[in-house]
N, C-alpha and C. Protein backbone atom coordinates (compact mmCIF):
# COMPACT_ATOMS: atom_id res chain seq x y z
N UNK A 1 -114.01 -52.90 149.78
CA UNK A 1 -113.36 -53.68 150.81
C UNK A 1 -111.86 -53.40 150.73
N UNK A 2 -111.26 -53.12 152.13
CA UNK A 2 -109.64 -52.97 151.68
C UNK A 2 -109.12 -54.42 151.24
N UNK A 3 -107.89 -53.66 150.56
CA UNK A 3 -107.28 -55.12 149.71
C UNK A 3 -106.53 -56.14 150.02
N UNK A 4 -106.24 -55.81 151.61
CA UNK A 4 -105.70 -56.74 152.82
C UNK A 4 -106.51 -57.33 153.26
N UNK A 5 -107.70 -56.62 153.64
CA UNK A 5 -109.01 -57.78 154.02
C UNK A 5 -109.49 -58.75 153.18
N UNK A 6 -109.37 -58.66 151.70
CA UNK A 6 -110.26 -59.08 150.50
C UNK A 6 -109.15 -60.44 150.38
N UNK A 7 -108.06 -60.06 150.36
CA UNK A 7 -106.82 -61.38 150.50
C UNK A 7 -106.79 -61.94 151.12
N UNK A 8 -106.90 -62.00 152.77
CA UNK A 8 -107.10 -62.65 154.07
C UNK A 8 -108.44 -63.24 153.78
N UNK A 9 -109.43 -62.69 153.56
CA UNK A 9 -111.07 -63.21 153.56
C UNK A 9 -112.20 -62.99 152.18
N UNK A 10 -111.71 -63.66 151.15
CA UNK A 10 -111.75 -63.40 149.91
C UNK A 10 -113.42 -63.95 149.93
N UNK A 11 -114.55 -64.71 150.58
CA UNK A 11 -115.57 -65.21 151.05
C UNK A 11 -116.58 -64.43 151.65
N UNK A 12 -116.02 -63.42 152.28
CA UNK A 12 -116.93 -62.96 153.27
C UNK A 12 -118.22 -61.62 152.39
N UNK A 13 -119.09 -62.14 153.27
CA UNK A 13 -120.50 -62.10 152.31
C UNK A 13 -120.98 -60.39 153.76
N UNK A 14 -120.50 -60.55 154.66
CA UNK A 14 -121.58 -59.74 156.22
C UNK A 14 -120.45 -59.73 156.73
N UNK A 15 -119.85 -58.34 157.39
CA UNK A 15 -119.38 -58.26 158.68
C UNK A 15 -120.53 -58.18 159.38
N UNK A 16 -120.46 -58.39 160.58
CA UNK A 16 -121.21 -57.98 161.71
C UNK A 16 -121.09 -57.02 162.76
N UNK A 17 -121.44 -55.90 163.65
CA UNK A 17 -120.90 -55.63 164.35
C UNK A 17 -122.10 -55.12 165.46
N UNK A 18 -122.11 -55.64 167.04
CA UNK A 18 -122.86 -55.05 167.89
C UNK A 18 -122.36 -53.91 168.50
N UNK A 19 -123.33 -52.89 168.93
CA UNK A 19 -123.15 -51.43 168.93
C UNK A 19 -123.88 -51.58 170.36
N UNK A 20 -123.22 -50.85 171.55
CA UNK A 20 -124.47 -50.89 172.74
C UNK A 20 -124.23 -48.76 172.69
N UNK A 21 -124.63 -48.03 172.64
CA UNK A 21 -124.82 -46.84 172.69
C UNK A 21 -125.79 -46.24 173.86
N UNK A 22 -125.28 -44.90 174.36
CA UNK A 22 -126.04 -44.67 175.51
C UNK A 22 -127.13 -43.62 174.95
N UNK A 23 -128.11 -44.20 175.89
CA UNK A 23 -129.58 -43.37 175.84
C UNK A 23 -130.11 -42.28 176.97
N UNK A 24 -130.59 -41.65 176.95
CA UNK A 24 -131.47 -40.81 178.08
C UNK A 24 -131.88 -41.42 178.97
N UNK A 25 -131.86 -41.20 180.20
CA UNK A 25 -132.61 -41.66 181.36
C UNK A 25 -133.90 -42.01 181.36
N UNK A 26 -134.48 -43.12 181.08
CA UNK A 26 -135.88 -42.68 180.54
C UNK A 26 -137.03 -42.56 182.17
N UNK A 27 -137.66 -41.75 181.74
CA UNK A 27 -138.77 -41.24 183.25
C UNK A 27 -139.11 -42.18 183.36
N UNK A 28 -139.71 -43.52 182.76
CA UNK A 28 -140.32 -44.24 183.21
C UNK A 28 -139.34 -45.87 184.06
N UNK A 29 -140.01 -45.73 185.49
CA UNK A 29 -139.18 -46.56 186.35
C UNK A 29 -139.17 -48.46 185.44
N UNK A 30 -139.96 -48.76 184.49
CA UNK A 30 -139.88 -49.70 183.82
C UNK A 30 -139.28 -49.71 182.39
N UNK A 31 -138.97 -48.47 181.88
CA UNK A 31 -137.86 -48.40 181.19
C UNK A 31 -136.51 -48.50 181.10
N UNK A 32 -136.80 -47.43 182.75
CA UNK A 32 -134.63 -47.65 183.21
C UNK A 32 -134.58 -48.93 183.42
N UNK A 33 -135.06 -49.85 184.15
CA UNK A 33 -134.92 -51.26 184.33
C UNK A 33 -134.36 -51.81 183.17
N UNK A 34 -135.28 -51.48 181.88
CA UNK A 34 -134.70 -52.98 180.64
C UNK A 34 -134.13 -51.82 180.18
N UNK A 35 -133.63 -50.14 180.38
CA UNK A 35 -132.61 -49.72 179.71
C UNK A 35 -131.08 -50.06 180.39
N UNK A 36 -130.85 -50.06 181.77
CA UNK A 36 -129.64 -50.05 182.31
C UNK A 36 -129.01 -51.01 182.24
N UNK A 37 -127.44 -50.84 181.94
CA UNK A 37 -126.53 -51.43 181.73
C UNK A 37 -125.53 -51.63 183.07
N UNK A 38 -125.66 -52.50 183.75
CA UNK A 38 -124.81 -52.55 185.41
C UNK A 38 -123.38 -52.76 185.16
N UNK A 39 -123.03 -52.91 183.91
CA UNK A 39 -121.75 -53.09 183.85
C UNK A 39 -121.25 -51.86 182.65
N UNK A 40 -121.68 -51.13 182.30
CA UNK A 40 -121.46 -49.79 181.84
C UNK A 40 -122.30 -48.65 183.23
N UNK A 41 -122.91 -49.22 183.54
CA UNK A 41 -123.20 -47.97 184.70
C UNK A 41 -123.83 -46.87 184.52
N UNK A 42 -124.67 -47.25 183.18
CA UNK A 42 -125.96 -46.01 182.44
C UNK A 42 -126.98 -46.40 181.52
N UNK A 43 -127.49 -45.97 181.01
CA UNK A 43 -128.94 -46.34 180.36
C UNK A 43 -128.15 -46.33 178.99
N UNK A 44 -128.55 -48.11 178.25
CA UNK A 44 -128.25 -47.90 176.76
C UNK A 44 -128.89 -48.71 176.01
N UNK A 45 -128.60 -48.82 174.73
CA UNK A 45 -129.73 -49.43 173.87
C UNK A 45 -128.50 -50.16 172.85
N UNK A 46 -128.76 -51.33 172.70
CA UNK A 46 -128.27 -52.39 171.99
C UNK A 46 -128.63 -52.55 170.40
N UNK A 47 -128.13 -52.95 169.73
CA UNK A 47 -128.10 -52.77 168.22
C UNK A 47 -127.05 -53.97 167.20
N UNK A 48 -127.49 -55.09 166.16
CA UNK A 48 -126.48 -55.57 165.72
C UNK A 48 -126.71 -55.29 164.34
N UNK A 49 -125.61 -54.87 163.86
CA UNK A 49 -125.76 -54.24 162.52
C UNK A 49 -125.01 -55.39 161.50
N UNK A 50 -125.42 -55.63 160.08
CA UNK A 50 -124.56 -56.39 159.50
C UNK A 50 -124.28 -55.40 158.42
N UNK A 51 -122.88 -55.43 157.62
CA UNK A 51 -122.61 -54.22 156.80
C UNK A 51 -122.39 -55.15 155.69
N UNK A 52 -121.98 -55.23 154.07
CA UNK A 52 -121.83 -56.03 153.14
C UNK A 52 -120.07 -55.93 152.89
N UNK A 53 -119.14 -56.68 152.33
CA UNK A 53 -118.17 -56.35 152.31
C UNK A 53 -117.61 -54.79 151.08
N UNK A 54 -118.91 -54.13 150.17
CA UNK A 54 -118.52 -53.48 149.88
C UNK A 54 -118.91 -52.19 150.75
N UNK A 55 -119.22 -52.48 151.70
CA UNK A 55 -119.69 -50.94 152.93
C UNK A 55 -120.79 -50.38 153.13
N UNK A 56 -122.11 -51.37 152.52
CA UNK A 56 -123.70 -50.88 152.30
C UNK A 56 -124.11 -51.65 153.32
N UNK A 57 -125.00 -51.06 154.49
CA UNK A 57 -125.28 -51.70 155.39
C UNK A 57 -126.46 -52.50 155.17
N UNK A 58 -126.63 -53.85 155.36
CA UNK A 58 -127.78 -54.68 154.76
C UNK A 58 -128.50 -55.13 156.16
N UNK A 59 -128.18 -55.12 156.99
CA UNK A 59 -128.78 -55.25 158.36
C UNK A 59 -128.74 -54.56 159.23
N UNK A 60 -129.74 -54.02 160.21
CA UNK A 60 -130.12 -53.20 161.85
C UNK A 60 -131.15 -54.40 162.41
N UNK A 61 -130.74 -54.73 163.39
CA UNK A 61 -131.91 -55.43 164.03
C UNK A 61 -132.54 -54.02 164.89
N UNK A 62 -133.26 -54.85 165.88
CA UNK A 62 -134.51 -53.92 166.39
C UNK A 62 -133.37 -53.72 167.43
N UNK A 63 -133.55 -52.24 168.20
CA UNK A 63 -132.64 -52.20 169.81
C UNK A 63 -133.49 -52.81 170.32
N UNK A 64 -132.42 -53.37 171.81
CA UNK A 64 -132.84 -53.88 172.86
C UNK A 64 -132.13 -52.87 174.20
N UNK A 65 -133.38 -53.21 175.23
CA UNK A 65 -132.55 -52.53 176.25
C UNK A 65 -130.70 -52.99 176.52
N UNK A 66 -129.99 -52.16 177.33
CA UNK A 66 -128.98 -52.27 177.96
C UNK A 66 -128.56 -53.59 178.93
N UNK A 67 -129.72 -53.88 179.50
CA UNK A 67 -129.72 -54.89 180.08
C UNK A 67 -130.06 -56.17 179.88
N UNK A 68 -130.22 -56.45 178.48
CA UNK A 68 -130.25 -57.42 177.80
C UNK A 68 -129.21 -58.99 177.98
N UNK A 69 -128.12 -58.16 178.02
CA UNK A 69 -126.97 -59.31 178.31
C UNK A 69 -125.75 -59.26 179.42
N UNK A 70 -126.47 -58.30 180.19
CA UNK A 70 -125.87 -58.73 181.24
C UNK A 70 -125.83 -59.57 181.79
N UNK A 71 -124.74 -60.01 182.70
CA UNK A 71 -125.02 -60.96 183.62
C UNK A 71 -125.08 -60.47 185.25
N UNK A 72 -125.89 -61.53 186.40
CA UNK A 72 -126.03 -61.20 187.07
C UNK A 72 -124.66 -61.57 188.07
């Protein structure tokens, strides 16, 4: 952990960080649906990762489509 972070947040057990990354077009017309992202404007796949404060990643949840949290 840097030694500015470890002073500021001497506690912290998980960063967290969500990742939305783009995917392939997928052929299937019920894929692009829960893949597309209307506010990125392409097909992507969602991801929240938790890392430990010494840099070993201890969490991936499952992806979700792109369109997961959009709003309408």
């Amino acid at each position: 952990m840097p030694h500015d972070f470890r002073l500021l947040f001497p506690t912290t057990q998980v960063i967290l960080n969500d990742t939305e990354m783009p995917v392939k077009k997928p052929k299937s017309p019920t894929a692009q649906q829960i893949t597309v992202s209307t506010y990125n404007n392409k097909n992507t796949a969602k991801l929240l990762i938790g890392i430990t404060a010494s840099g070993i990643g201890s969490y991936i949840s499952p992806a979700y489509g792109g369109s997961v949290s959009d709003r309408l």
